[in-house]
N, C-alpha and C. Protein backbone atom coordinates (compact mmCIF):
# COMPACT_ATOMS: atom_id res chain seq x y z
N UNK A 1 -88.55 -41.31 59.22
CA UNK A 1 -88.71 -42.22 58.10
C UNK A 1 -87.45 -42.32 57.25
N UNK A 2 -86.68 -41.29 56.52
CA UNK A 2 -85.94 -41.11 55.69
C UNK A 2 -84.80 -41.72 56.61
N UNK A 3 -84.33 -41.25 57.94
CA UNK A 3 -83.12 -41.66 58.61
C UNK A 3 -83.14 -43.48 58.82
N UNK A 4 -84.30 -43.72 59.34
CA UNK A 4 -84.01 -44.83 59.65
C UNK A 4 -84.32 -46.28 58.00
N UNK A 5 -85.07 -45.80 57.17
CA UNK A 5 -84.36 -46.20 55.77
C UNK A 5 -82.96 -45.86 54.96
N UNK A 6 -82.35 -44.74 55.95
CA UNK A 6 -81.27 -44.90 55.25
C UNK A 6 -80.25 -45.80 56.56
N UNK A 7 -80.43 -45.85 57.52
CA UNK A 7 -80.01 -47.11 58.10
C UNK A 7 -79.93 -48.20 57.77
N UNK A 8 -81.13 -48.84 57.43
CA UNK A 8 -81.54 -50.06 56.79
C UNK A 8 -80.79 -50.60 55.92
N UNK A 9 -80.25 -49.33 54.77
CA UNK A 9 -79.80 -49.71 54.04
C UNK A 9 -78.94 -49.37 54.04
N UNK A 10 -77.83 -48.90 55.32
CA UNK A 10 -76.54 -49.25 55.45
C UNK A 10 -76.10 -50.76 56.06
N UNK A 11 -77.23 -50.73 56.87
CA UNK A 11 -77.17 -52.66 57.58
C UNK A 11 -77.10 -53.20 56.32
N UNK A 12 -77.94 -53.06 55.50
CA UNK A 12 -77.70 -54.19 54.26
C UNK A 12 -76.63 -54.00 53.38
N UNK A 13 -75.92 -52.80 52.98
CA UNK A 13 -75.11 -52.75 52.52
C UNK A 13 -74.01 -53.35 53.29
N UNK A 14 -73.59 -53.31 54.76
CA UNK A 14 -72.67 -54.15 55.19
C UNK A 14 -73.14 -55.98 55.61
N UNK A 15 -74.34 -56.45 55.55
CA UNK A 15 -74.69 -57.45 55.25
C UNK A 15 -74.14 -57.95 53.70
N UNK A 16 -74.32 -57.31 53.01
CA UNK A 16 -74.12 -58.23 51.58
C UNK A 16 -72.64 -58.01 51.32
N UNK A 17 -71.77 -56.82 51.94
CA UNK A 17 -70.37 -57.20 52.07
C UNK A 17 -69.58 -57.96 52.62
N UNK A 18 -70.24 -58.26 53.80
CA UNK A 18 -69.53 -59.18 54.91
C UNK A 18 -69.99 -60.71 54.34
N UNK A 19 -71.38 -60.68 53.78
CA UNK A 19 -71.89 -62.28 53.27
C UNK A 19 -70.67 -62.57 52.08
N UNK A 20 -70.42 -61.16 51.07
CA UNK A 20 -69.50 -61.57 50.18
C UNK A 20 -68.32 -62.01 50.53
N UNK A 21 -67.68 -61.44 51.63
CA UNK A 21 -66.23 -62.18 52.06
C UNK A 21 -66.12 -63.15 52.62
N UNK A 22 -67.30 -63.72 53.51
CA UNK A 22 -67.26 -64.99 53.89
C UNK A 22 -67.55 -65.72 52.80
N UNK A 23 -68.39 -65.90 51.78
CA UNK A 23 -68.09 -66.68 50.62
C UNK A 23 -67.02 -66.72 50.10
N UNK A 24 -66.13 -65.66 49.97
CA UNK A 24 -64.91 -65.64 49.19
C UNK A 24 -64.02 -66.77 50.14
N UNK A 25 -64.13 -66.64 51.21
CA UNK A 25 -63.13 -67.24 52.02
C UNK A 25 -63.76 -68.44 53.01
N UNK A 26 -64.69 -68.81 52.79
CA UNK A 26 -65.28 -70.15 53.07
C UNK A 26 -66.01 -70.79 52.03
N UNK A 27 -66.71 -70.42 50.85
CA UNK A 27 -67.77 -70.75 49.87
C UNK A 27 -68.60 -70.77 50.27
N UNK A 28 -69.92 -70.89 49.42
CA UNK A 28 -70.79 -71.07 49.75
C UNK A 28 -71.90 -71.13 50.44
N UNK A 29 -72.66 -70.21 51.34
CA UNK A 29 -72.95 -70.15 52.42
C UNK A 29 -74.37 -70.96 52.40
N UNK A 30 -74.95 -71.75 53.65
CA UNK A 30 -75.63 -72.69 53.81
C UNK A 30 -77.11 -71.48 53.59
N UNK A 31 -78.68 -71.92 52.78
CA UNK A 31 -79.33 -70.85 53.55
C UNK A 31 -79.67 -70.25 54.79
N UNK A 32 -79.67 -71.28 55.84
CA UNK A 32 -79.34 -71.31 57.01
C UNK A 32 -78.39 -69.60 57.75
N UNK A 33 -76.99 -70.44 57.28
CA UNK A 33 -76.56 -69.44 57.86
C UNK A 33 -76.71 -68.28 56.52
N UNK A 34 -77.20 -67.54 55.83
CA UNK A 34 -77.25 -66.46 55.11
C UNK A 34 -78.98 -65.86 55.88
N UNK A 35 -79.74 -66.69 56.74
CA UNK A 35 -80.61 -66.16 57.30
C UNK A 35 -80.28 -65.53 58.16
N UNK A 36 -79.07 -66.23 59.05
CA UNK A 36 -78.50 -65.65 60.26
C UNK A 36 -77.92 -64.76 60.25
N UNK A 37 -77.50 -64.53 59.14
CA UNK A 37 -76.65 -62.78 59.06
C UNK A 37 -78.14 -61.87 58.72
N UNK A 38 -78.82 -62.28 58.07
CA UNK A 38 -80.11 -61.33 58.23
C UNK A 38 -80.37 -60.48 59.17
N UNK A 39 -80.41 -61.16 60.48
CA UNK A 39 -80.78 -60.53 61.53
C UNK A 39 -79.95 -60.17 62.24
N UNK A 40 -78.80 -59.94 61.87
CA UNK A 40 -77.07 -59.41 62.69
C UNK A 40 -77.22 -58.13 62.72
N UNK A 41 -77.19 -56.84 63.76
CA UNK A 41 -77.34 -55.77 64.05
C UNK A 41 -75.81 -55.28 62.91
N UNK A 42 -75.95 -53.89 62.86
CA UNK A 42 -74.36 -53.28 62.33
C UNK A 42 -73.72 -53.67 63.15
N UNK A 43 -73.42 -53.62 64.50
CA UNK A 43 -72.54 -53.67 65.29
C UNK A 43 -71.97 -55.11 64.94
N UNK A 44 -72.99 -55.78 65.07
CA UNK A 44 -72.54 -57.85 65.12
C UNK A 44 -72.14 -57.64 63.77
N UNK A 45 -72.45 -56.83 62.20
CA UNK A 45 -71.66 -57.17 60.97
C UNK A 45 -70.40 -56.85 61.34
N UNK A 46 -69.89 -55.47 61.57
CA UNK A 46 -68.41 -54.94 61.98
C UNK A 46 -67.60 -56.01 62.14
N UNK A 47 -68.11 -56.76 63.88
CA UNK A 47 -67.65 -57.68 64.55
C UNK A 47 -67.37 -58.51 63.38
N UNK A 48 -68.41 -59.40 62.94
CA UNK A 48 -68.14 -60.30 61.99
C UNK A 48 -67.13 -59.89 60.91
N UNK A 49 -67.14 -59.20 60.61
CA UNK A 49 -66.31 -58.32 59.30
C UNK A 49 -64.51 -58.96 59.57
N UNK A 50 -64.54 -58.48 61.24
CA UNK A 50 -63.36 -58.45 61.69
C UNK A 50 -63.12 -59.66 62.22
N UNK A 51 -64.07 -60.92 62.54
CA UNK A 51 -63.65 -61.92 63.23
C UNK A 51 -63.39 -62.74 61.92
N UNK A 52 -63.87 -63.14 60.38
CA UNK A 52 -64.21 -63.98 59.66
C UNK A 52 -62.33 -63.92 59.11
N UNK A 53 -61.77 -62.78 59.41
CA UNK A 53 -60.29 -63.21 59.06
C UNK A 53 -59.65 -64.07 59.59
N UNK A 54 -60.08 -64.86 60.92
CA UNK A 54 -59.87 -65.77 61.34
C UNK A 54 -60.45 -67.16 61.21
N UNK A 55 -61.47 -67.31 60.50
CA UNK A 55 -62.06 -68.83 59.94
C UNK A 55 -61.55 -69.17 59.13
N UNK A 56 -61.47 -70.49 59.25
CA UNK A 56 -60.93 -71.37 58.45
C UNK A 56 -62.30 -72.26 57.62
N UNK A 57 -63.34 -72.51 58.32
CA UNK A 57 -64.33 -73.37 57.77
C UNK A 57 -65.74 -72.49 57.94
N UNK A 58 -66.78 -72.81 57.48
CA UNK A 58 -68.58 -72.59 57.56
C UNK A 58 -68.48 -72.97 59.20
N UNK A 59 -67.66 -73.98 59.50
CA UNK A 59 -67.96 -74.17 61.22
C UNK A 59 -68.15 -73.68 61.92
N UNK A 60 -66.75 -72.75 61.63
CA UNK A 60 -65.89 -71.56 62.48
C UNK A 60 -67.12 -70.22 62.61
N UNK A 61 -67.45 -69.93 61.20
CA UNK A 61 -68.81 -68.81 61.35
C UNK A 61 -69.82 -69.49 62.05
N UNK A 62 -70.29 -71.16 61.91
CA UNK A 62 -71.31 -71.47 62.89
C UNK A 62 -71.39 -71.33 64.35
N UNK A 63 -69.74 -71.41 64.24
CA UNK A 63 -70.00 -71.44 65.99
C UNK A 63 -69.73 -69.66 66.55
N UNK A 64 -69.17 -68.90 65.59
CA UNK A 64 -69.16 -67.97 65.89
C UNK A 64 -70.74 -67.08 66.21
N UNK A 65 -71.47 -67.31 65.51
CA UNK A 65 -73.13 -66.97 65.04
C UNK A 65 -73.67 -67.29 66.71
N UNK A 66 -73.39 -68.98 66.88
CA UNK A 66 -73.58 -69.20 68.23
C UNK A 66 -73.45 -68.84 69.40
N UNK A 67 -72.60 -68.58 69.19
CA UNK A 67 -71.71 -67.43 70.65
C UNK A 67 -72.48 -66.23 70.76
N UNK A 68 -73.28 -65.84 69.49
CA UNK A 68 -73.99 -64.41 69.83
C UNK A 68 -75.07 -64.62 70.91
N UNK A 69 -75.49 -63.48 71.60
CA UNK A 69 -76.79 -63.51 72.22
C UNK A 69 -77.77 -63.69 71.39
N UNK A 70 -78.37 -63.70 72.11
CA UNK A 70 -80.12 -64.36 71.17
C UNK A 70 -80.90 -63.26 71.16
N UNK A 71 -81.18 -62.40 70.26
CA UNK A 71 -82.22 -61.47 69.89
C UNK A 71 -83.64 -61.73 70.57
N UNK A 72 -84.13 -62.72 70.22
CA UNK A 72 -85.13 -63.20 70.65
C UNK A 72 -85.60 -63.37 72.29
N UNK A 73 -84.33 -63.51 73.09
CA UNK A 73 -84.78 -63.78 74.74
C UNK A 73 -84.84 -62.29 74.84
């Protein structure tokens, strides 16, 4: 119980850091995509952490988001 709530809330702690720098450096994020980081494992925030120094637009994270596998299949 205790381990995997304190997981949780390391995913979210690097969720709401990584959401903050892509705002800083794109604005605004669509709700859309602020759902889609919802469900981004730690591993996919890292990634993201480290790929968003390379966007230029909301595009660039859209299509990046896209490129992920699908949780769901």
């Amino acid at each position: 119980g205790r381990i995997k709530g304190r997981e949780e809330g390391l995913v979210e702690g690097q969720r709401l850091l990584v959401e903050r720098m892509l705002t800083r450096k794109l604005g605004p994020l669509t709700p859309d995509l602020a759902e889609h980081l919802g469900i981004l494992s730690s591993s996919q925030l890292i990634a993201l952490g480290e790929a968003l120094f390379d966007f230029a637009t909301l595009a660039d994270l859209e299509q990046w988001l896209a490129s992920l596998p699908s949780k769901q299949e």
